[in-house]
PDB file of N, CA and C in Angstrom:
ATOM      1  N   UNK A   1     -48.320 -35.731 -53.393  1.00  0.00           N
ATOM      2  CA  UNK A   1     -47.026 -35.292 -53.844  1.00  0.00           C
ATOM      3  C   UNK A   1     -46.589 -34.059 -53.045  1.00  0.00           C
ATOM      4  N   UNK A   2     -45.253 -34.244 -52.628  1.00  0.00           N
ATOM      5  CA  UNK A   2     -44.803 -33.297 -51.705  1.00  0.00           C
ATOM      6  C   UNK A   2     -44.452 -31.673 -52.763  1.00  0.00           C
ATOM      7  N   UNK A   3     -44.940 -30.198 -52.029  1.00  0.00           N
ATOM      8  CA  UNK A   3     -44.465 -29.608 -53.320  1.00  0.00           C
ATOM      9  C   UNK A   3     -42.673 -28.594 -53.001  1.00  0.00           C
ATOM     10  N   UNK A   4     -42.105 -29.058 -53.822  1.00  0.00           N
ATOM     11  CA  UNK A   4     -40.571 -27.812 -53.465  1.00  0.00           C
ATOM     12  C   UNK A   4     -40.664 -26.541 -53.268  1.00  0.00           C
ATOM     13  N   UNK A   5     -39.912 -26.369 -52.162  1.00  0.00           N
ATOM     14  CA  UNK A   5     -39.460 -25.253 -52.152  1.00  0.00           C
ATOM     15  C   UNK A   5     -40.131 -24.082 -53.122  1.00  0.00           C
ATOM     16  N   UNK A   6     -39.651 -24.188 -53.856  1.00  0.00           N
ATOM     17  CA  UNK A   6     -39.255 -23.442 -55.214  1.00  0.00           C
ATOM     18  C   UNK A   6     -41.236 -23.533 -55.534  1.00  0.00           C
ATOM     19  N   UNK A   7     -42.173 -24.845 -55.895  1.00  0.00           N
ATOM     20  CA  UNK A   7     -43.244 -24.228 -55.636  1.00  0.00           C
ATOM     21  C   UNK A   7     -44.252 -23.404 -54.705  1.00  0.00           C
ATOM     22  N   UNK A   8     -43.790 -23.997 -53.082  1.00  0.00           N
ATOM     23  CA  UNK A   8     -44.354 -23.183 -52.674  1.00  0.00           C
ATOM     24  C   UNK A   8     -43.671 -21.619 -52.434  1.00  0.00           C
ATOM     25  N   UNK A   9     -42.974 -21.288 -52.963  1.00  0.00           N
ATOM     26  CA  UNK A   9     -42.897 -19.584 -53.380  1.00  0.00           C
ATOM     27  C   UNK A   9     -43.567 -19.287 -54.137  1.00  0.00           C
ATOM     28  N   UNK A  10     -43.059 -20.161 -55.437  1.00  0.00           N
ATOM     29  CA  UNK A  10     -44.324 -19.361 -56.872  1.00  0.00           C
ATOM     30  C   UNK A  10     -45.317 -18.934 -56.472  1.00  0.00           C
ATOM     31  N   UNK A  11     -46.020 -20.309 -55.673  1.00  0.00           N
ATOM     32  CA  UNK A  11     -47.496 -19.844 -55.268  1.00  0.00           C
ATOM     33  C   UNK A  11     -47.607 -18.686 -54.209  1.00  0.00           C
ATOM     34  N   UNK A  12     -47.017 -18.901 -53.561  1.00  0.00           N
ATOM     35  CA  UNK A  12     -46.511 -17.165 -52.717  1.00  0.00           C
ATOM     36  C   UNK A  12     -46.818 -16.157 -53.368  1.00  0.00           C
ATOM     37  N   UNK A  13     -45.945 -15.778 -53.971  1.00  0.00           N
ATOM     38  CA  UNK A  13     -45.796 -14.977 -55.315  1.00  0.00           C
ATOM     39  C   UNK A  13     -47.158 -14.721 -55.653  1.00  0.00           C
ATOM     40  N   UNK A  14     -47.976 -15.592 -56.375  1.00  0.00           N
ATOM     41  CA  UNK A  14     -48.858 -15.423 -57.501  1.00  0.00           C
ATOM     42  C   UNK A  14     -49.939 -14.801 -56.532  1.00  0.00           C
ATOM     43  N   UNK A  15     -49.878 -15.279 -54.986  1.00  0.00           N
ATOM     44  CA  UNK A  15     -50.935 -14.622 -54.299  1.00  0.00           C
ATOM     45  C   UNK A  15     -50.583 -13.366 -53.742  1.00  0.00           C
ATOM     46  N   UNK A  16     -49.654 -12.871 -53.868  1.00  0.00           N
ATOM     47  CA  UNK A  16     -48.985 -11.712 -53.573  1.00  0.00           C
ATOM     48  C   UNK A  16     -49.644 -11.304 -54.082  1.00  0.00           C
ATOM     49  N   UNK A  17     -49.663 -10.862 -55.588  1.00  0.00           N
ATOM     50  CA  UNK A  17     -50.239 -10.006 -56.500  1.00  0.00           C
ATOM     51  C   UNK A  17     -49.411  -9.102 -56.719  1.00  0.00           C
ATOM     52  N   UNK A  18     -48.319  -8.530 -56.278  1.00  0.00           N
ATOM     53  CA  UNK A  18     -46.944  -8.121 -56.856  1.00  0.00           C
ATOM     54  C   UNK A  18     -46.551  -8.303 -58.369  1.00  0.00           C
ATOM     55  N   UNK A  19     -46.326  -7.376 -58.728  1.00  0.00           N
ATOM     56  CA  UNK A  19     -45.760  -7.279 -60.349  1.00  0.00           C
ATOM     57  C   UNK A  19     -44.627  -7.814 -60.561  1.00  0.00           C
ATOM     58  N   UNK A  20     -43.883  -8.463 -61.459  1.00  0.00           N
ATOM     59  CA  UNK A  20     -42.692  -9.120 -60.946  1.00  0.00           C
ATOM     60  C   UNK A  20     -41.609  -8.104 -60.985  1.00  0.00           C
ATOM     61  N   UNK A  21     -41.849  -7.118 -61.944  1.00  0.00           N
ATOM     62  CA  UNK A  21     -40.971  -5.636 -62.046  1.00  0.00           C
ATOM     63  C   UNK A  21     -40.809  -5.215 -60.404  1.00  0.00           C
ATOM     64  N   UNK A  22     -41.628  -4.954 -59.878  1.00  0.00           N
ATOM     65  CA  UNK A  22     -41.289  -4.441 -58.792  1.00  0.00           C
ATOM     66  C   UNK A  22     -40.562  -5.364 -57.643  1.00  0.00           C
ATOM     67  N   UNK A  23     -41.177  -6.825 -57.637  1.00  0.00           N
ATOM     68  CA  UNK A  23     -40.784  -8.040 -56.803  1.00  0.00           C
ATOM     69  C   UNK A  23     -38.735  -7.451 -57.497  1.00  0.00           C
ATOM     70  N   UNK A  24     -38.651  -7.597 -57.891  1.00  0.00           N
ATOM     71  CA  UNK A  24     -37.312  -7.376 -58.724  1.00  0.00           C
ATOM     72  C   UNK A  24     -36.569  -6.286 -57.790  1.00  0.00           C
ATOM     73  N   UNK A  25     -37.496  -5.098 -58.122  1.00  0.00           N
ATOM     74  CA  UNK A  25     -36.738  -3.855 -57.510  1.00  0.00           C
ATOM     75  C   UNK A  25     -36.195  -3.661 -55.890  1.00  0.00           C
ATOM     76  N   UNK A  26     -37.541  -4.609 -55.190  1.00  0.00           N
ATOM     77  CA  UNK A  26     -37.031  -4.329 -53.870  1.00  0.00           C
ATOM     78  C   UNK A  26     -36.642  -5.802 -53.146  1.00  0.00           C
ATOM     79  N   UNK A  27     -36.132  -6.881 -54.228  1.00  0.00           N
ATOM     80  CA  UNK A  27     -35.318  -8.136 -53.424  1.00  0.00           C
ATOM     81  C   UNK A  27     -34.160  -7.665 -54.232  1.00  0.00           C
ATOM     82  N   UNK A  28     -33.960  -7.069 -55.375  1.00  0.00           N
ATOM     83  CA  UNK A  28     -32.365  -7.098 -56.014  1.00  0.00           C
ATOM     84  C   UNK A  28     -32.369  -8.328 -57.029  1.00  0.00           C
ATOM     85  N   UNK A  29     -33.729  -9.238 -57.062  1.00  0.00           N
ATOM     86  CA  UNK A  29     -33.341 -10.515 -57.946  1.00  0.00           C
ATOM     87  C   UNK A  29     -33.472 -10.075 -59.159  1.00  0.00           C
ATOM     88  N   UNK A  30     -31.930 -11.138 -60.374  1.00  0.00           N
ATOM     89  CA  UNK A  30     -32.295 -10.405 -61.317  1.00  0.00           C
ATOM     90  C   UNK A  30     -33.774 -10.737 -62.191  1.00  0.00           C
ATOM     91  N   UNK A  31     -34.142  -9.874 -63.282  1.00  0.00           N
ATOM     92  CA  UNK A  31     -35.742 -10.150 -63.447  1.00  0.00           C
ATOM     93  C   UNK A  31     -35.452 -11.564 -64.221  1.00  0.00           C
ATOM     94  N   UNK A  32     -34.536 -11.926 -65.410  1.00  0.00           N
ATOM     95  CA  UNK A  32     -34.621 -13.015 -65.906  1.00  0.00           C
ATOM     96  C   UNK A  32     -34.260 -14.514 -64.827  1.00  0.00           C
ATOM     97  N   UNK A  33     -33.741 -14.308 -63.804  1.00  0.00           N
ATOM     98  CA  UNK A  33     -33.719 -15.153 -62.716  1.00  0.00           C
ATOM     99  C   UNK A  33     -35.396 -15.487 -62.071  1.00  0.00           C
ATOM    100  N   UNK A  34     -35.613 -14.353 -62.030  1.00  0.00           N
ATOM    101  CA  UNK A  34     -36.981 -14.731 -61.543  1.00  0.00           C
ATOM    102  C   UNK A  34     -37.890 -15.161 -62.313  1.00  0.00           C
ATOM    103  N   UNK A  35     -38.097 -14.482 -63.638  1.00  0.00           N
ATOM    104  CA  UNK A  35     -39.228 -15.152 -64.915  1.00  0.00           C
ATOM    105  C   UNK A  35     -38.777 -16.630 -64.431  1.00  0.00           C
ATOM    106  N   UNK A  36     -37.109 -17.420 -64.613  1.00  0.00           N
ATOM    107  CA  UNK A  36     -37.277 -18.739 -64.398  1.00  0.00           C
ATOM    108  C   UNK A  36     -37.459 -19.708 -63.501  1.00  0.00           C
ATOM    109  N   UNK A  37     -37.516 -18.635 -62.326  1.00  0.00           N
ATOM    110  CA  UNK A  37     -38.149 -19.367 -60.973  1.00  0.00           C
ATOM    111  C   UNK A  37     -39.641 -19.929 -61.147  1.00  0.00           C
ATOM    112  N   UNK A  38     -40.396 -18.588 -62.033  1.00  0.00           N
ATOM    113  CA  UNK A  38     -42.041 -18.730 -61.699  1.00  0.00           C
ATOM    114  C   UNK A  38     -42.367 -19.339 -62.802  1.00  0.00           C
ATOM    115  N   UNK A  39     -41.633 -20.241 -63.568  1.00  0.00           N
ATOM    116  CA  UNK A  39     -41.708 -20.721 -64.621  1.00  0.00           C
ATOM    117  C   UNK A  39     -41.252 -22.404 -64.263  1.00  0.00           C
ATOM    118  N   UNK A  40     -40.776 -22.514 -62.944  1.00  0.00           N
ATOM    119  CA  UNK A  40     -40.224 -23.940 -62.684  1.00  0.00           C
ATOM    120  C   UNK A  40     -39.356 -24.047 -62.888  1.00  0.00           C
ATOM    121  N   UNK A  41     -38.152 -23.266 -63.640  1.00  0.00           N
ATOM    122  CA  UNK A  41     -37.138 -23.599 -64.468  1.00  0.00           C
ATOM    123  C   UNK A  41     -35.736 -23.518 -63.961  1.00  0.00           C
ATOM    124  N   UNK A  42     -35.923 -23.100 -62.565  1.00  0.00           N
ATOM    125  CA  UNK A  42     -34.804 -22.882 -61.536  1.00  0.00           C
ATOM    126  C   UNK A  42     -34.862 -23.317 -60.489  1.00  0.00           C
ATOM    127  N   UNK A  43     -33.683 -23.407 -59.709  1.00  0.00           N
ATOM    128  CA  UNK A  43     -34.169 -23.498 -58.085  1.00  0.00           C
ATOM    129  C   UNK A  43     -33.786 -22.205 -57.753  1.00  0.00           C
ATOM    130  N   UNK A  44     -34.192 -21.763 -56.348  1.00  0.00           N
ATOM    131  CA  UNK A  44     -33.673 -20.559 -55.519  1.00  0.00           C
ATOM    132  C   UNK A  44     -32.305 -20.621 -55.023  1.00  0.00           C
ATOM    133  N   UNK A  45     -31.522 -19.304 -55.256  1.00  0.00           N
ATOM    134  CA  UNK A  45     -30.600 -19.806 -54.056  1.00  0.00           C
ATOM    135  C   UNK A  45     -30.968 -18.977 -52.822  1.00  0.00           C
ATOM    136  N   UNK A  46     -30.033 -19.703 -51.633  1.00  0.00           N
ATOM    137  CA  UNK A  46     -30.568 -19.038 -50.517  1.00  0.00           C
ATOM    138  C   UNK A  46     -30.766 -17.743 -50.486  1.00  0.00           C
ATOM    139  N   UNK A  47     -29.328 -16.892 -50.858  1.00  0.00           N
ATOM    140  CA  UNK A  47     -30.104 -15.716 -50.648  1.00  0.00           C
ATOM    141  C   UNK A  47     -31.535 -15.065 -51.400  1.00  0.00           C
ATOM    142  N   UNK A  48     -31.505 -15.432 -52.424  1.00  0.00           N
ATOM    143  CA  UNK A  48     -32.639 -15.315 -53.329  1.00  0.00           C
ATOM    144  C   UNK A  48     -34.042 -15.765 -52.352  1.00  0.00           C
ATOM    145  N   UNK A  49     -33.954 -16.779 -51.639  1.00  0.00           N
ATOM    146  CA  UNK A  49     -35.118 -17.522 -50.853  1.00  0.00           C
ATOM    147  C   UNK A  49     -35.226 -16.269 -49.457  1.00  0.00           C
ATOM    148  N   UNK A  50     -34.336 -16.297 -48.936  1.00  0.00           N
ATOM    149  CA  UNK A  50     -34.322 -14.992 -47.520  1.00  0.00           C
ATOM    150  C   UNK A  50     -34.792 -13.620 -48.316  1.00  0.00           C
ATOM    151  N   UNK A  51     -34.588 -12.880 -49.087  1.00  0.00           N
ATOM    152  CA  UNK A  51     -35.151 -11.813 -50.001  1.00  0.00           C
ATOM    153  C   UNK A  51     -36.310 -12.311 -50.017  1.00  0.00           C
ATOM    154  N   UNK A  52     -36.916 -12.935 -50.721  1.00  0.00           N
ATOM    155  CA  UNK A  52     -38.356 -13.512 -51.139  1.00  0.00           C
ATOM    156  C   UNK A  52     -39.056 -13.548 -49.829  1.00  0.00           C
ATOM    157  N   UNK A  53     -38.505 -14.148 -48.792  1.00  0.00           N
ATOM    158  CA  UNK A  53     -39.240 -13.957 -47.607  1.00  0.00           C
ATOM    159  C   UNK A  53     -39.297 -12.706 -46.388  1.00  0.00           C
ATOM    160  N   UNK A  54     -38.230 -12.263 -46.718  1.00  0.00           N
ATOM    161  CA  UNK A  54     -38.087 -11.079 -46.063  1.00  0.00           C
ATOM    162  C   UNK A  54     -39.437  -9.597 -46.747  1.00  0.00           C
ATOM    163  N   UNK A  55     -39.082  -9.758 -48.192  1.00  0.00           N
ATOM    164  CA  UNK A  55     -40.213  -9.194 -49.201  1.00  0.00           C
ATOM    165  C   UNK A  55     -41.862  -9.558 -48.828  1.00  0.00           C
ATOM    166  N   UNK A  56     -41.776 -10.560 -48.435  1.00  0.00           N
ATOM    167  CA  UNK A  56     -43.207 -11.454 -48.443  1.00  0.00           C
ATOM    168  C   UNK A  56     -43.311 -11.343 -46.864  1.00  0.00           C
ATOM    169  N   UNK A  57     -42.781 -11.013 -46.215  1.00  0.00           N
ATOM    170  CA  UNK A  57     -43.242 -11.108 -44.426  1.00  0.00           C
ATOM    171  C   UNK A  57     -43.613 -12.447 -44.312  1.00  0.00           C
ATOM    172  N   UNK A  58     -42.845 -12.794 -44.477  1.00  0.00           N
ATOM    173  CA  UNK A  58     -42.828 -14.682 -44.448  1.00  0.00           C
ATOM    174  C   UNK A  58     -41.685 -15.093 -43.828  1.00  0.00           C
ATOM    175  N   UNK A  59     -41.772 -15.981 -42.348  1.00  0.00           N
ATOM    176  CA  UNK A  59     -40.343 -16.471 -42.080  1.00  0.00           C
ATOM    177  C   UNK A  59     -40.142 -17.707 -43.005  1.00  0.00           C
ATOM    178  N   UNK A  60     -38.479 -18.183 -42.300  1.00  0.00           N
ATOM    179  CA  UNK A  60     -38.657 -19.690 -42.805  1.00  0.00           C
ATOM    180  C   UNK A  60     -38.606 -21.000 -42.526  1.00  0.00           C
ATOM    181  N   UNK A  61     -39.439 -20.877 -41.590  1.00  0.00           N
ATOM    182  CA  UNK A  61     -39.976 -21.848 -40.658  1.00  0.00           C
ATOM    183  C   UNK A  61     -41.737 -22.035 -41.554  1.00  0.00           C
ATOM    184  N   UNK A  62     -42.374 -20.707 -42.394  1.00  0.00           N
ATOM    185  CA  UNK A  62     -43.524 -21.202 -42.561  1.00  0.00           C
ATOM    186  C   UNK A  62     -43.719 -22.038 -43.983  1.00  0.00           C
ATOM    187  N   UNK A  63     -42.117 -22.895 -44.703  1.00  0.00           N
ATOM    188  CA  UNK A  63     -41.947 -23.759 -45.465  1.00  0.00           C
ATOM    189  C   UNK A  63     -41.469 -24.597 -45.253  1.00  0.00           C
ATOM    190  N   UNK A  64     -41.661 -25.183 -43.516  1.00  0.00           N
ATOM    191  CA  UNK A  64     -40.980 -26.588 -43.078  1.00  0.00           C
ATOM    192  C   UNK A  64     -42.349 -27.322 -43.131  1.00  0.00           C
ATOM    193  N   UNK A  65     -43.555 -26.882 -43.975  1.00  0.00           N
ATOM    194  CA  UNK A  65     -44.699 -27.898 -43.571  1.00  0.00           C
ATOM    195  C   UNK A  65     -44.818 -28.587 -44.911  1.00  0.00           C
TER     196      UNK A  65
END
């Protein structure tokens, strides 16, 4: 099973080890936007996805696999 977008961030995320309070403070996402990202319950929007990777030193080329 192929996984979305949207999971492979979570899992990003969860290996980050980042608090989500702070993930918050320095992308601008709001926090209840994000609880429903890492919850499955959303999709990203782009800018939300470029923040997340810009935050994460992640291009986005390394979620075309």
């Amino acid at each position: 099973m192929v996984k979305t977008i949207e999971e492979r961030m979570i899992e990003r995320l969860d290996k980050s080890g980042f608090d989500k309070r702070f993930i918050c403070e320095k992308t601008g996402i709001d926090k209840n936007d994000l609880f429903l990202l890492m919850e499955n319950e959303r999709k990203l929007k782009t800018d939300e996805f470029v923040s997340l990777c810009v935050f994460l030193g992640l291009n986005i080329s390394d979620f075309d696999k």
